[in-house]
PDB file of N, CA and C in Angstrom:
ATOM      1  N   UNK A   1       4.506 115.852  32.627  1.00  0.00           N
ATOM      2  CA  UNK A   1       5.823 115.355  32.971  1.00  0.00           C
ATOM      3  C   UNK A   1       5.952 113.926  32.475  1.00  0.00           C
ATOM      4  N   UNK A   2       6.938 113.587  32.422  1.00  0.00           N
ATOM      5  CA  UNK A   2       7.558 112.393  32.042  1.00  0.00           C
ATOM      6  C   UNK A   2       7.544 111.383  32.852  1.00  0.00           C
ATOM      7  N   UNK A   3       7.543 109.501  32.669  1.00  0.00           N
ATOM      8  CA  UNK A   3       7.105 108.771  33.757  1.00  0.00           C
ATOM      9  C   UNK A   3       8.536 108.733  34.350  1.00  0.00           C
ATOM     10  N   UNK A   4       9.918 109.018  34.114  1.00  0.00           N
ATOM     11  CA  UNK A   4      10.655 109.023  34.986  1.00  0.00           C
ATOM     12  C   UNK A   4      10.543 109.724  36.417  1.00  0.00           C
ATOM     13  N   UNK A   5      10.227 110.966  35.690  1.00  0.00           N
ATOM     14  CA  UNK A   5       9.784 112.395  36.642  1.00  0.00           C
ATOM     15  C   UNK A   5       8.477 111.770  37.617  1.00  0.00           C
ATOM     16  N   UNK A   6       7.862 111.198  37.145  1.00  0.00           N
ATOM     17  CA  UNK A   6       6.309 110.930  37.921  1.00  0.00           C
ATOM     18  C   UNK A   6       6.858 110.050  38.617  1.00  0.00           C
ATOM     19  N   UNK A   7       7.589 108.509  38.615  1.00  0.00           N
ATOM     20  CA  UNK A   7       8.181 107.679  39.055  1.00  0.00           C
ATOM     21  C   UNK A   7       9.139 108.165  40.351  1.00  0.00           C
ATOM     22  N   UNK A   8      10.189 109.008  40.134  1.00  0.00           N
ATOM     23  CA  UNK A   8      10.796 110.080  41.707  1.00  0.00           C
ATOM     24  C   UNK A   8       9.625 110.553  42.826  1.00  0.00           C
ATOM     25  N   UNK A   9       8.132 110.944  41.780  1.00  0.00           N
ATOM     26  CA  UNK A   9       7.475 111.334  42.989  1.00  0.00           C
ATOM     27  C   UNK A   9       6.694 110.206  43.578  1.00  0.00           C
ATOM     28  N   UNK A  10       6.183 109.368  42.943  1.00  0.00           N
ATOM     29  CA  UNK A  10       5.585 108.262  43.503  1.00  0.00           C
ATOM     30  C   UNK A  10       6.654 107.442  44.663  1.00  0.00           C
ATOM     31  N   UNK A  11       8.348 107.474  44.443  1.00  0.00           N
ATOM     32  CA  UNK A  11       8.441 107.027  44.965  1.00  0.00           C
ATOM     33  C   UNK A  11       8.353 108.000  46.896  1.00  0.00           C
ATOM     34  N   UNK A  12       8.250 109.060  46.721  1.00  0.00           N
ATOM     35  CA  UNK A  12       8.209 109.741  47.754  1.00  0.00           C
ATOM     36  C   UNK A  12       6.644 109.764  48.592  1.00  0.00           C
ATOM     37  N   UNK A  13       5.837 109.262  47.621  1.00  0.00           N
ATOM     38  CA  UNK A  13       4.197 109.315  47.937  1.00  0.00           C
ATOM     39  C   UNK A  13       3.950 110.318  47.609  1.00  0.00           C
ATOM     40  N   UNK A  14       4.136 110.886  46.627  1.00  0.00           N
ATOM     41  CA  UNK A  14       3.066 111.134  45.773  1.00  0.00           C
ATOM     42  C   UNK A  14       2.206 110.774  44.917  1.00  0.00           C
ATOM     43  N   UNK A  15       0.620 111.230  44.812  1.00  0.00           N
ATOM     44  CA  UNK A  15       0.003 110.467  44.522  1.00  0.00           C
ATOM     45  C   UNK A  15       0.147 111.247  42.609  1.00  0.00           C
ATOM     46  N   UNK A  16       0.363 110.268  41.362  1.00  0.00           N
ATOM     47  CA  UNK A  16       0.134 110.611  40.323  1.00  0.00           C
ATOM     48  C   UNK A  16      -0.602 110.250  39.379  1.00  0.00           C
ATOM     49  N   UNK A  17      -1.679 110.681  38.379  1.00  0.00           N
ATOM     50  CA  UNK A  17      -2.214 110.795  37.599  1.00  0.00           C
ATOM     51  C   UNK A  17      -1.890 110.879  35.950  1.00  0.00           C
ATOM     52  N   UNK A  18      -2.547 110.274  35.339  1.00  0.00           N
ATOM     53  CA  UNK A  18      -2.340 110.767  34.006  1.00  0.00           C
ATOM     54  C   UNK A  18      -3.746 111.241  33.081  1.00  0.00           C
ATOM     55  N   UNK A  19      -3.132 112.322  32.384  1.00  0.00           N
ATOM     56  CA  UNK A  19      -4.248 113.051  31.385  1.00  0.00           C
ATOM     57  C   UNK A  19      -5.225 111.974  30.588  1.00  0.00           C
ATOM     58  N   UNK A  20      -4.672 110.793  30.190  1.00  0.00           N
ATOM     59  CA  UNK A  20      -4.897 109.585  29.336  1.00  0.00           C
ATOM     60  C   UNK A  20      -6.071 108.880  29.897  1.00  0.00           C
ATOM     61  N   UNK A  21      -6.163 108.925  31.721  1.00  0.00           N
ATOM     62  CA  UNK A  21      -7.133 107.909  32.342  1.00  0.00           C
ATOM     63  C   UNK A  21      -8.082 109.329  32.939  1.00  0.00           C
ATOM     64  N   UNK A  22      -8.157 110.170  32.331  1.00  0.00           N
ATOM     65  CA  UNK A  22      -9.358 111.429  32.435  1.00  0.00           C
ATOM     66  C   UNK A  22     -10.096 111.740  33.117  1.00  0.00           C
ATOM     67  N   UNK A  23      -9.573 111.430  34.649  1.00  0.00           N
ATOM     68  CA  UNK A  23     -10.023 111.492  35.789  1.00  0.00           C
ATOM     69  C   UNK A  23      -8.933 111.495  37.240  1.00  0.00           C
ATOM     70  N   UNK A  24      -8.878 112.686  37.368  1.00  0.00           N
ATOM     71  CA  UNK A  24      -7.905 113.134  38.832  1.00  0.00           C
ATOM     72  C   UNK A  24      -8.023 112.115  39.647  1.00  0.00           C
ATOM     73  N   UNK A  25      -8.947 111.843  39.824  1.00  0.00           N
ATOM     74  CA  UNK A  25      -9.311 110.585  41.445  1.00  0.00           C
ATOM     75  C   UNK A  25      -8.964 109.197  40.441  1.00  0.00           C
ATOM     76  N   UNK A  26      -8.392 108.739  39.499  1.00  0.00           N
ATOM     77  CA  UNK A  26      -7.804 108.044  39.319  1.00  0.00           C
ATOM     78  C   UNK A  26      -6.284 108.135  39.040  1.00  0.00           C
ATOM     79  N   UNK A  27      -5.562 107.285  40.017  1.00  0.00           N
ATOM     80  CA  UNK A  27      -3.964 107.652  40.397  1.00  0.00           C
ATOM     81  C   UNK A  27      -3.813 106.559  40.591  1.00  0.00           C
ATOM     82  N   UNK A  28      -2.114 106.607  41.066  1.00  0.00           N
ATOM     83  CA  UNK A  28      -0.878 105.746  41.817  1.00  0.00           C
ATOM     84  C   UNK A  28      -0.779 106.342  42.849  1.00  0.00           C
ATOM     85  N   UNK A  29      -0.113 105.337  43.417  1.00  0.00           N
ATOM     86  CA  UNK A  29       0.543 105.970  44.627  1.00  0.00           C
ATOM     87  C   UNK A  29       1.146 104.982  45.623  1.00  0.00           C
ATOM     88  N   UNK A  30       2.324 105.393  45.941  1.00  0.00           N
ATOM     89  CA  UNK A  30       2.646 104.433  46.585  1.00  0.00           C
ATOM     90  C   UNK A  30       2.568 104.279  48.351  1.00  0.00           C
ATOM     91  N   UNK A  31       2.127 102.959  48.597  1.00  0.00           N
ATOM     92  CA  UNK A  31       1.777 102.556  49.881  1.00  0.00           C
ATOM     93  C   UNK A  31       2.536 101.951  50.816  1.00  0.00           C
ATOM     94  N   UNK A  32       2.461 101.551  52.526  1.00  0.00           N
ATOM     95  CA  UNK A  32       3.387 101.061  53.157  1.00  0.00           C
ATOM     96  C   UNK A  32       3.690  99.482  52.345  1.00  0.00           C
ATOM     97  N   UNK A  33       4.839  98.945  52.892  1.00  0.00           N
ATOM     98  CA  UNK A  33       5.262  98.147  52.521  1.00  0.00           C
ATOM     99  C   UNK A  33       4.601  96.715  52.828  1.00  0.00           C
ATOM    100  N   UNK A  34       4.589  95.565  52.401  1.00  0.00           N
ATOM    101  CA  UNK A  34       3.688  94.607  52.416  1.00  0.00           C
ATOM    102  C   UNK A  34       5.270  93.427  52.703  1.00  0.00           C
ATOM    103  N   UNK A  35       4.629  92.502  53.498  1.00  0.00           N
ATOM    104  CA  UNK A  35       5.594  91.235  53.740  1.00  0.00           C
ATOM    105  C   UNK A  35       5.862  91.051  52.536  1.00  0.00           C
ATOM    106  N   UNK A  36       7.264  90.878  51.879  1.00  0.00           N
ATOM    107  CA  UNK A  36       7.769  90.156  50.682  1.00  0.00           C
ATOM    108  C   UNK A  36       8.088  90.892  49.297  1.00  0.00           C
ATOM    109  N   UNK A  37       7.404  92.299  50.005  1.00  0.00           N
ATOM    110  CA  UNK A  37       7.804  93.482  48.618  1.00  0.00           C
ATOM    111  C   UNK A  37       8.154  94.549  49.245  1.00  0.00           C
ATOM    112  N   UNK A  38       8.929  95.103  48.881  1.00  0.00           N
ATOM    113  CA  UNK A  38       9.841  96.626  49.631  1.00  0.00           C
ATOM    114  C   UNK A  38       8.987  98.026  49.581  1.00  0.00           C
ATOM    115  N   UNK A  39       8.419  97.515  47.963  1.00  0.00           N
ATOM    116  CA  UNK A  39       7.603  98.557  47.338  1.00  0.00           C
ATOM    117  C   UNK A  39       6.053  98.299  47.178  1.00  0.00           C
ATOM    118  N   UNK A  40       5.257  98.901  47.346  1.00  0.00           N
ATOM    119  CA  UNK A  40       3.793  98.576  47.181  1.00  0.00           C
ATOM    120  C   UNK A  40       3.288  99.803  46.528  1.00  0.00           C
ATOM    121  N   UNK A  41       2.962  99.791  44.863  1.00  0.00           N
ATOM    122  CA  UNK A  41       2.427 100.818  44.378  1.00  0.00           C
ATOM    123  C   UNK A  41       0.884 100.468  44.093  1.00  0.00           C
ATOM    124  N   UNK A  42       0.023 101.234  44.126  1.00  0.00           N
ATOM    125  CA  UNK A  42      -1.360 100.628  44.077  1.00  0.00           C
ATOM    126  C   UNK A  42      -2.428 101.672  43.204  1.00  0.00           C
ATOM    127  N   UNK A  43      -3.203 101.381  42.235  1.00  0.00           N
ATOM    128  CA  UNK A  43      -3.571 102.296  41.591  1.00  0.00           C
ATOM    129  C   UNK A  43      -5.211 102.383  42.270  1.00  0.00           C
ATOM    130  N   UNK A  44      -5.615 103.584  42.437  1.00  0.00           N
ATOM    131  CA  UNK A  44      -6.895 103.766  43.208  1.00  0.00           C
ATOM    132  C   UNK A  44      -7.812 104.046  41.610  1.00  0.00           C
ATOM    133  N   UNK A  45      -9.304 103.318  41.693  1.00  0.00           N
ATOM    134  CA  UNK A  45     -10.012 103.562  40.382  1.00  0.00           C
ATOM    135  C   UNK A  45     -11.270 104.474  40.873  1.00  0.00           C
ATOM    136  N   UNK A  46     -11.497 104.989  40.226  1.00  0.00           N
ATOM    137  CA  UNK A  46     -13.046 105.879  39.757  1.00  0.00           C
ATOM    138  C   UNK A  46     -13.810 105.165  40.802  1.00  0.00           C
ATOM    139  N   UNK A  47     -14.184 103.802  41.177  1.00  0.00           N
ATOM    140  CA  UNK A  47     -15.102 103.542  42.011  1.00  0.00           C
ATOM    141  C   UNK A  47     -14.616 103.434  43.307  1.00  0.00           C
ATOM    142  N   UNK A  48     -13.263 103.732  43.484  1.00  0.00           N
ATOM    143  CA  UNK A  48     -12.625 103.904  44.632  1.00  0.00           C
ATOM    144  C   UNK A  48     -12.250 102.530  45.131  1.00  0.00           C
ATOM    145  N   UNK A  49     -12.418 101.895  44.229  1.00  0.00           N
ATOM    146  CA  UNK A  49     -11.004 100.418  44.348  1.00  0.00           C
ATOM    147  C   UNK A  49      -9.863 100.417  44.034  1.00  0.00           C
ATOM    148  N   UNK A  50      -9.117 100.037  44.850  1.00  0.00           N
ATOM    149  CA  UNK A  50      -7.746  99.971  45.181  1.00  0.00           C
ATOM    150  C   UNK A  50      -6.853  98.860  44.629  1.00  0.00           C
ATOM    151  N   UNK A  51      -6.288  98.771  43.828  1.00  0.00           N
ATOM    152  CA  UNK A  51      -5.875  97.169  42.816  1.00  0.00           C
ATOM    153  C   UNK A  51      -4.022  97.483  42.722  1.00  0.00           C
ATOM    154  N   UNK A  52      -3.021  96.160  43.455  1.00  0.00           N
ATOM    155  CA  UNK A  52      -2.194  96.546  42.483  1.00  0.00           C
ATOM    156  C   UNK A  52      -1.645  96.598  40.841  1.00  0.00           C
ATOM    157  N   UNK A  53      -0.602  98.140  41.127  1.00  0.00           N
ATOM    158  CA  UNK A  53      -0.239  98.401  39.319  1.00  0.00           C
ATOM    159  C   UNK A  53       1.114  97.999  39.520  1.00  0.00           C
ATOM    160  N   UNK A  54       1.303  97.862  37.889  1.00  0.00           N
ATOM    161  CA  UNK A  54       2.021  97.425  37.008  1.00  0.00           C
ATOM    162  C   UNK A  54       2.154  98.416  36.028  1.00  0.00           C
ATOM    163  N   UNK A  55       3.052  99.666  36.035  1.00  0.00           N
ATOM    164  CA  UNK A  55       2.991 100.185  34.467  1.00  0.00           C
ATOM    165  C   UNK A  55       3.027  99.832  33.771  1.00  0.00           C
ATOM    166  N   UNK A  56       2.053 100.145  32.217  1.00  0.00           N
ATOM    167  CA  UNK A  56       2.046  99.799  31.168  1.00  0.00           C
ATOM    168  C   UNK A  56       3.617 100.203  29.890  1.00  0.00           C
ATOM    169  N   UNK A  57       3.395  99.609  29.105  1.00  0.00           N
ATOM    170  CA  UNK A  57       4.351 100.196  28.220  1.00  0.00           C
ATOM    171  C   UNK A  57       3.607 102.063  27.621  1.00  0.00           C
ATOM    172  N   UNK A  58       2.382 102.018  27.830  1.00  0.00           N
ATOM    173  CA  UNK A  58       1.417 103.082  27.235  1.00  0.00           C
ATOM    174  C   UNK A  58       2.190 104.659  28.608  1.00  0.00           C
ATOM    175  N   UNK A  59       2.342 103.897  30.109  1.00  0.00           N
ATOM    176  CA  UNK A  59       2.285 104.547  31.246  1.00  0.00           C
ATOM    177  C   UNK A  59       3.843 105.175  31.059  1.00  0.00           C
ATOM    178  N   UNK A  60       4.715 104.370  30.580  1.00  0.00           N
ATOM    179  CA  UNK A  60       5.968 104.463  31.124  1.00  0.00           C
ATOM    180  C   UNK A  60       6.892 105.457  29.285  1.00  0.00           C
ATOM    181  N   UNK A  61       5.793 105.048  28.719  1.00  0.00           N
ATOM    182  CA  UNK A  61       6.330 105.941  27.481  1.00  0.00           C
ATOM    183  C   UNK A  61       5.596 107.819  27.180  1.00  0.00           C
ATOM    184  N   UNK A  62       4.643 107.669  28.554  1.00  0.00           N
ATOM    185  CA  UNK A  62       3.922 108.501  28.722  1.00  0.00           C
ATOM    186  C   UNK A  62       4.326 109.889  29.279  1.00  0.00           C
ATOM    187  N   UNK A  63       3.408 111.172  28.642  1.00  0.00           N
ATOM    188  CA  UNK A  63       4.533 112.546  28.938  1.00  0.00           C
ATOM    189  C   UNK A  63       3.037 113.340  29.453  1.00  0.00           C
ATOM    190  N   UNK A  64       2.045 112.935  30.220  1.00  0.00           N
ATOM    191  CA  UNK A  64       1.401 113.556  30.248  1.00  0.00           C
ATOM    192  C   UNK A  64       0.586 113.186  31.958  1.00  0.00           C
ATOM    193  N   UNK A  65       1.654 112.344  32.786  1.00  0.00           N
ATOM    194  CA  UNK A  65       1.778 112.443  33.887  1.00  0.00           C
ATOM    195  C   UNK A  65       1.447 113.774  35.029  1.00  0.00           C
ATOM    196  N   UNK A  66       1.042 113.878  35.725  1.00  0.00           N
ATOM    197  CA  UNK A  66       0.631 115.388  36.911  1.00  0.00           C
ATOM    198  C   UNK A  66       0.361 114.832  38.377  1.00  0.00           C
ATOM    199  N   UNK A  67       0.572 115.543  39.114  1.00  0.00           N
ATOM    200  CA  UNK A  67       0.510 115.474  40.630  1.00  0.00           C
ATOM    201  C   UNK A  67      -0.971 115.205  40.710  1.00  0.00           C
ATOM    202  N   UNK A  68      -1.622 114.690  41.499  1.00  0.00           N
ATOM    203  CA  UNK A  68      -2.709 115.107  41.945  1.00  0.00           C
ATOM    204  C   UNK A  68      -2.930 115.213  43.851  1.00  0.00           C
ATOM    205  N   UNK A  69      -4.309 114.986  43.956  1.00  0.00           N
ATOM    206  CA  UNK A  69      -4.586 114.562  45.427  1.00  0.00           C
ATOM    207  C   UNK A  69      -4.803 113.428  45.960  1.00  0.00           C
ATOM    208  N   UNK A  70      -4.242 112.698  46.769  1.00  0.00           N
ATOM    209  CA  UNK A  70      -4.616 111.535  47.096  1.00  0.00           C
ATOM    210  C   UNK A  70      -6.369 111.914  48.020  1.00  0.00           C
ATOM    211  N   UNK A  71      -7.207 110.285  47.394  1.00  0.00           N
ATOM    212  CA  UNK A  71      -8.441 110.331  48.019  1.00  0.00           C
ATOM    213  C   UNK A  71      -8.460 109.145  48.814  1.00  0.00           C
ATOM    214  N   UNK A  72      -8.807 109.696  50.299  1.00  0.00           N
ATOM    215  CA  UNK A  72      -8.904 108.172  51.115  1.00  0.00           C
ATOM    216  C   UNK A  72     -10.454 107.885  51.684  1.00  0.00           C
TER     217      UNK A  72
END
């Protein structure tokens, strides 16, 4: 799917993935809200650190977006 399409589900919490970063347990997803931002999207990594994202121009021109599972 397309990052518009992935972007509708993130904003609902879903957690999404892309084919590009070649690993399911690496995602987005968006989180409760933080003093001073409405939105808190946060990308979870392979070692299971939690960092905020910023789509890339690579993310947002990207068609190879998928649902996955969130890991807590």
């Amino acid at each position: 799917m397309n990052f518009s399409q992935a972007l509708d589900r993130i904003k609902w919490g879903q957690p999404m993935t892309r084919a590009a970063w070649d690993n399911p347990a690496v995602y987005v997803v968006r989180d409760p809200a933080i003093p001073g931002r409405e939105y808190n999207i946060n990308k979870r990594l392979a070692d299971g650190q939690i960092i905020p994202w910023e789509p890339s121009v690579d993310d947002i021109m990207a068609n190879d977006w998928a649902d996955t599972v969130r890991i807590d």
